[in-house]
PDB file of N, CA and C in Angstrom:
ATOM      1  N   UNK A   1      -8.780   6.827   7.487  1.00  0.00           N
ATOM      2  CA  UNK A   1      -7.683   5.952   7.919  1.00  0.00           C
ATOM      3  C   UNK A   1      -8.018   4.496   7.618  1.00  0.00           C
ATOM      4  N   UNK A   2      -9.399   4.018   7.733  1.00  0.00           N
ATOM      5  CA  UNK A   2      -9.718   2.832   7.184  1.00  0.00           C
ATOM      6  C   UNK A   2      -9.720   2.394   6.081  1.00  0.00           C
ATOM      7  N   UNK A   3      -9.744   3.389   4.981  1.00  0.00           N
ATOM      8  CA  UNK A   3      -9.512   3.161   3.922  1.00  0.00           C
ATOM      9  C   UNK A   3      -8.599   3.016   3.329  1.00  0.00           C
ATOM     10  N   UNK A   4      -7.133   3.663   4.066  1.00  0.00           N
ATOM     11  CA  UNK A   4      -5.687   3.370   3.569  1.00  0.00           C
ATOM     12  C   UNK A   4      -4.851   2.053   4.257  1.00  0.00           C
ATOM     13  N   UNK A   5      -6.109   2.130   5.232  1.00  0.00           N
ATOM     14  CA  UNK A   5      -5.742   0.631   5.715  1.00  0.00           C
ATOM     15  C   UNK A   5      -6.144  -1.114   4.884  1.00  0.00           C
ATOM     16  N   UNK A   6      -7.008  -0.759   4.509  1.00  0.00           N
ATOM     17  CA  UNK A   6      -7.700  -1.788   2.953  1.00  0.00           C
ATOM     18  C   UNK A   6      -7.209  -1.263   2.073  1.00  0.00           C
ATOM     19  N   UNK A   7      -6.260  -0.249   1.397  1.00  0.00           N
ATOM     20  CA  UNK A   7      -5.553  -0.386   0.102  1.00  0.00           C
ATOM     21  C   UNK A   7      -4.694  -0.909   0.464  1.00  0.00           C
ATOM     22  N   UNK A   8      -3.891  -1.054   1.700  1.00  0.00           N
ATOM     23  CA  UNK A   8      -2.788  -1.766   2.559  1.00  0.00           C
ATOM     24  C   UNK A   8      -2.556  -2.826   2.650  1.00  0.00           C
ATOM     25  N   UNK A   9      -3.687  -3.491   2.862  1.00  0.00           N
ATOM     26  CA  UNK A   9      -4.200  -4.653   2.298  1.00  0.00           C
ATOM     27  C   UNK A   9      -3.737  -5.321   1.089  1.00  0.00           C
ATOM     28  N   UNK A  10      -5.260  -4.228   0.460  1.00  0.00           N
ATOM     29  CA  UNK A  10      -5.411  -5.144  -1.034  1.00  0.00           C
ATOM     30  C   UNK A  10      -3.876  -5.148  -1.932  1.00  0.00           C
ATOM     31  N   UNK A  11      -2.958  -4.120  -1.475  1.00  0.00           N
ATOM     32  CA  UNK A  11      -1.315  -4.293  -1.921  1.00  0.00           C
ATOM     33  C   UNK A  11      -1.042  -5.673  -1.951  1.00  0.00           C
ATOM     34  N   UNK A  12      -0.747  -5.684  -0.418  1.00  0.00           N
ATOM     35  CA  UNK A  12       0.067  -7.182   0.111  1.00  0.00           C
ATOM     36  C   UNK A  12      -0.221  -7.767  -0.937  1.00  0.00           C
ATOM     37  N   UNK A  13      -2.148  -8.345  -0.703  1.00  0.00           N
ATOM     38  CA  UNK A  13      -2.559  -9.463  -1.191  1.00  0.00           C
ATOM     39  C   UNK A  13      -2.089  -9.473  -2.645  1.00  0.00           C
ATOM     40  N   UNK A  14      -1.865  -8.662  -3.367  1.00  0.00           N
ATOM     41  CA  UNK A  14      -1.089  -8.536  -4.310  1.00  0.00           C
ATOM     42  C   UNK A  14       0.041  -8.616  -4.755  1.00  0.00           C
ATOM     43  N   UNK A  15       0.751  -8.898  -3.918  1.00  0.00           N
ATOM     44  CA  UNK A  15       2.492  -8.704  -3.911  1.00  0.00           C
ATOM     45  C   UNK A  15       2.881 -10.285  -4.170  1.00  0.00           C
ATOM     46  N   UNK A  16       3.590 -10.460  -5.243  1.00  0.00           N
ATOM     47  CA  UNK A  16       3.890 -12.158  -5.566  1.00  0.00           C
ATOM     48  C   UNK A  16       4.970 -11.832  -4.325  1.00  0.00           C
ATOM     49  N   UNK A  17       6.252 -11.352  -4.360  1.00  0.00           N
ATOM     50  CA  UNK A  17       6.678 -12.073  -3.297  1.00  0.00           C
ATOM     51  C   UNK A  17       6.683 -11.543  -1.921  1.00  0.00           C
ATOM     52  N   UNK A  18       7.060 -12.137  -0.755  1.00  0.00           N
ATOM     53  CA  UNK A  18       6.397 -11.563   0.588  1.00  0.00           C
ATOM     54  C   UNK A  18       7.220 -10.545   0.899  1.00  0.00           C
ATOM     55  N   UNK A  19       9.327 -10.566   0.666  1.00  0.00           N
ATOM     56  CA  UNK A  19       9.759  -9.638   0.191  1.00  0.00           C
ATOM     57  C   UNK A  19       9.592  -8.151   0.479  1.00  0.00           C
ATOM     58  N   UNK A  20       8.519  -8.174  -0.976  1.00  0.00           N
ATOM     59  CA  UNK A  20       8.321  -6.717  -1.704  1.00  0.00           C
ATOM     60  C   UNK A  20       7.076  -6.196  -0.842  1.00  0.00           C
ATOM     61  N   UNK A  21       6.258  -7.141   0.027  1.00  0.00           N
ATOM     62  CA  UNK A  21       4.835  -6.687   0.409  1.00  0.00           C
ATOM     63  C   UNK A  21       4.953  -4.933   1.319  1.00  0.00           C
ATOM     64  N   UNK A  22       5.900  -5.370   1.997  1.00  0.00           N
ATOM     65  CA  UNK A  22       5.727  -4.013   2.992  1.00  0.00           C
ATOM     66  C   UNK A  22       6.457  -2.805   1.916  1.00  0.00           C
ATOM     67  N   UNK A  23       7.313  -3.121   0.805  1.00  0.00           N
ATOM     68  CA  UNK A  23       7.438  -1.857   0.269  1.00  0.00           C
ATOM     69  C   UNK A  23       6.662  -1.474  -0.327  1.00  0.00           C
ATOM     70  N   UNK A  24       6.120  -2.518  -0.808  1.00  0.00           N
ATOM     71  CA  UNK A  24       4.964  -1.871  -2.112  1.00  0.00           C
ATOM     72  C   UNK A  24       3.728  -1.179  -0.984  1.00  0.00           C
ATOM     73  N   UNK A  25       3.437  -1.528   0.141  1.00  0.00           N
ATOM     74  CA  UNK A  25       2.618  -0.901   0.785  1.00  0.00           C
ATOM     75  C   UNK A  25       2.796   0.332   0.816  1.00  0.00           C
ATOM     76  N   UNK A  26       4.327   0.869   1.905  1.00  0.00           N
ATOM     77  CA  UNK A  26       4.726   1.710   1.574  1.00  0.00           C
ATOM     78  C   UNK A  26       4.456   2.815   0.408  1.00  0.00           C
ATOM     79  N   UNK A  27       5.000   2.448  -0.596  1.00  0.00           N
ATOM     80  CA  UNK A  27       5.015   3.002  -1.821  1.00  0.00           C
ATOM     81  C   UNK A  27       3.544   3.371  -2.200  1.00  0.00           C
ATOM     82  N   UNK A  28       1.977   2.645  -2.002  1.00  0.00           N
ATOM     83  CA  UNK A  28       0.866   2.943  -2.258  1.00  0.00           C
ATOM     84  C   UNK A  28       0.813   4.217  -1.306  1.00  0.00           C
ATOM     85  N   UNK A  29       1.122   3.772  -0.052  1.00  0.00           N
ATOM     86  CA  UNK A  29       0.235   4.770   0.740  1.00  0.00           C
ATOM     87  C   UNK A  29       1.164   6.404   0.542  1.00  0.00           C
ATOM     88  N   UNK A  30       2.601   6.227  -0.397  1.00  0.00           N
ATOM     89  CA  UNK A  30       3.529   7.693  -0.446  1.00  0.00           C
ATOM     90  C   UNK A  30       2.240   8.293  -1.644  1.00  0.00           C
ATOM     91  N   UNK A  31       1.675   7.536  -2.792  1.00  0.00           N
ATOM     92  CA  UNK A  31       0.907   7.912  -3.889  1.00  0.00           C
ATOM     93  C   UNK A  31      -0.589   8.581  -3.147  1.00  0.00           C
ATOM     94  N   UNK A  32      -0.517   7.625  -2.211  1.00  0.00           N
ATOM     95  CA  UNK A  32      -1.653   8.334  -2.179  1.00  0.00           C
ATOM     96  C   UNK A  32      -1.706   9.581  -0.749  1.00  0.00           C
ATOM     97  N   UNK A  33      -0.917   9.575  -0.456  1.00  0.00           N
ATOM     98  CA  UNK A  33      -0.324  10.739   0.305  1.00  0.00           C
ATOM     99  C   UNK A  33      -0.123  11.931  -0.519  1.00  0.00           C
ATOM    100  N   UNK A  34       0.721  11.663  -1.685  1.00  0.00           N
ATOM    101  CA  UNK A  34       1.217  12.332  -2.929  1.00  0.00           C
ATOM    102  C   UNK A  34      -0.384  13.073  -2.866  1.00  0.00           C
ATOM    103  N   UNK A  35      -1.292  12.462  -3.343  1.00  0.00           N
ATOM    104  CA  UNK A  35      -2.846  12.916  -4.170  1.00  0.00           C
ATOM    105  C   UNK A  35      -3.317  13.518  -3.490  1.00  0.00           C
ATOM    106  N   UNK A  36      -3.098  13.427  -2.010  1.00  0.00           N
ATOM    107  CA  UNK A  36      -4.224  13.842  -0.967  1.00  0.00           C
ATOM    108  C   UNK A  36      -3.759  15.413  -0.662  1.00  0.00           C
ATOM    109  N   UNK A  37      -2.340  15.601  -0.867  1.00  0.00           N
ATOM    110  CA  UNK A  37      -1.676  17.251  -0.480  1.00  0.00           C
ATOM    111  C   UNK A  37      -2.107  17.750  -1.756  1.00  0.00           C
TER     112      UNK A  37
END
């Protein structure tokens, strides 16, 4: 759980606008949900 919590992260910090931050979070943690089933 700590670890999807620092890709959660490192998203945001990535996200040019503030906007898009919580979808693109979103969207990481569906991929890596996706990988993990």
């Amino acid at each position: 759980m700590a670890s999807l919590r620092a890709l959660c992260t490192f998203v945001i910090s990535k996200a040019v606008d503030p906007n898009q931050r919580l979808s693109r979070c979103i969207e990481a943690l569906e991929v890596v949900l996706f990988k993990m089933s």
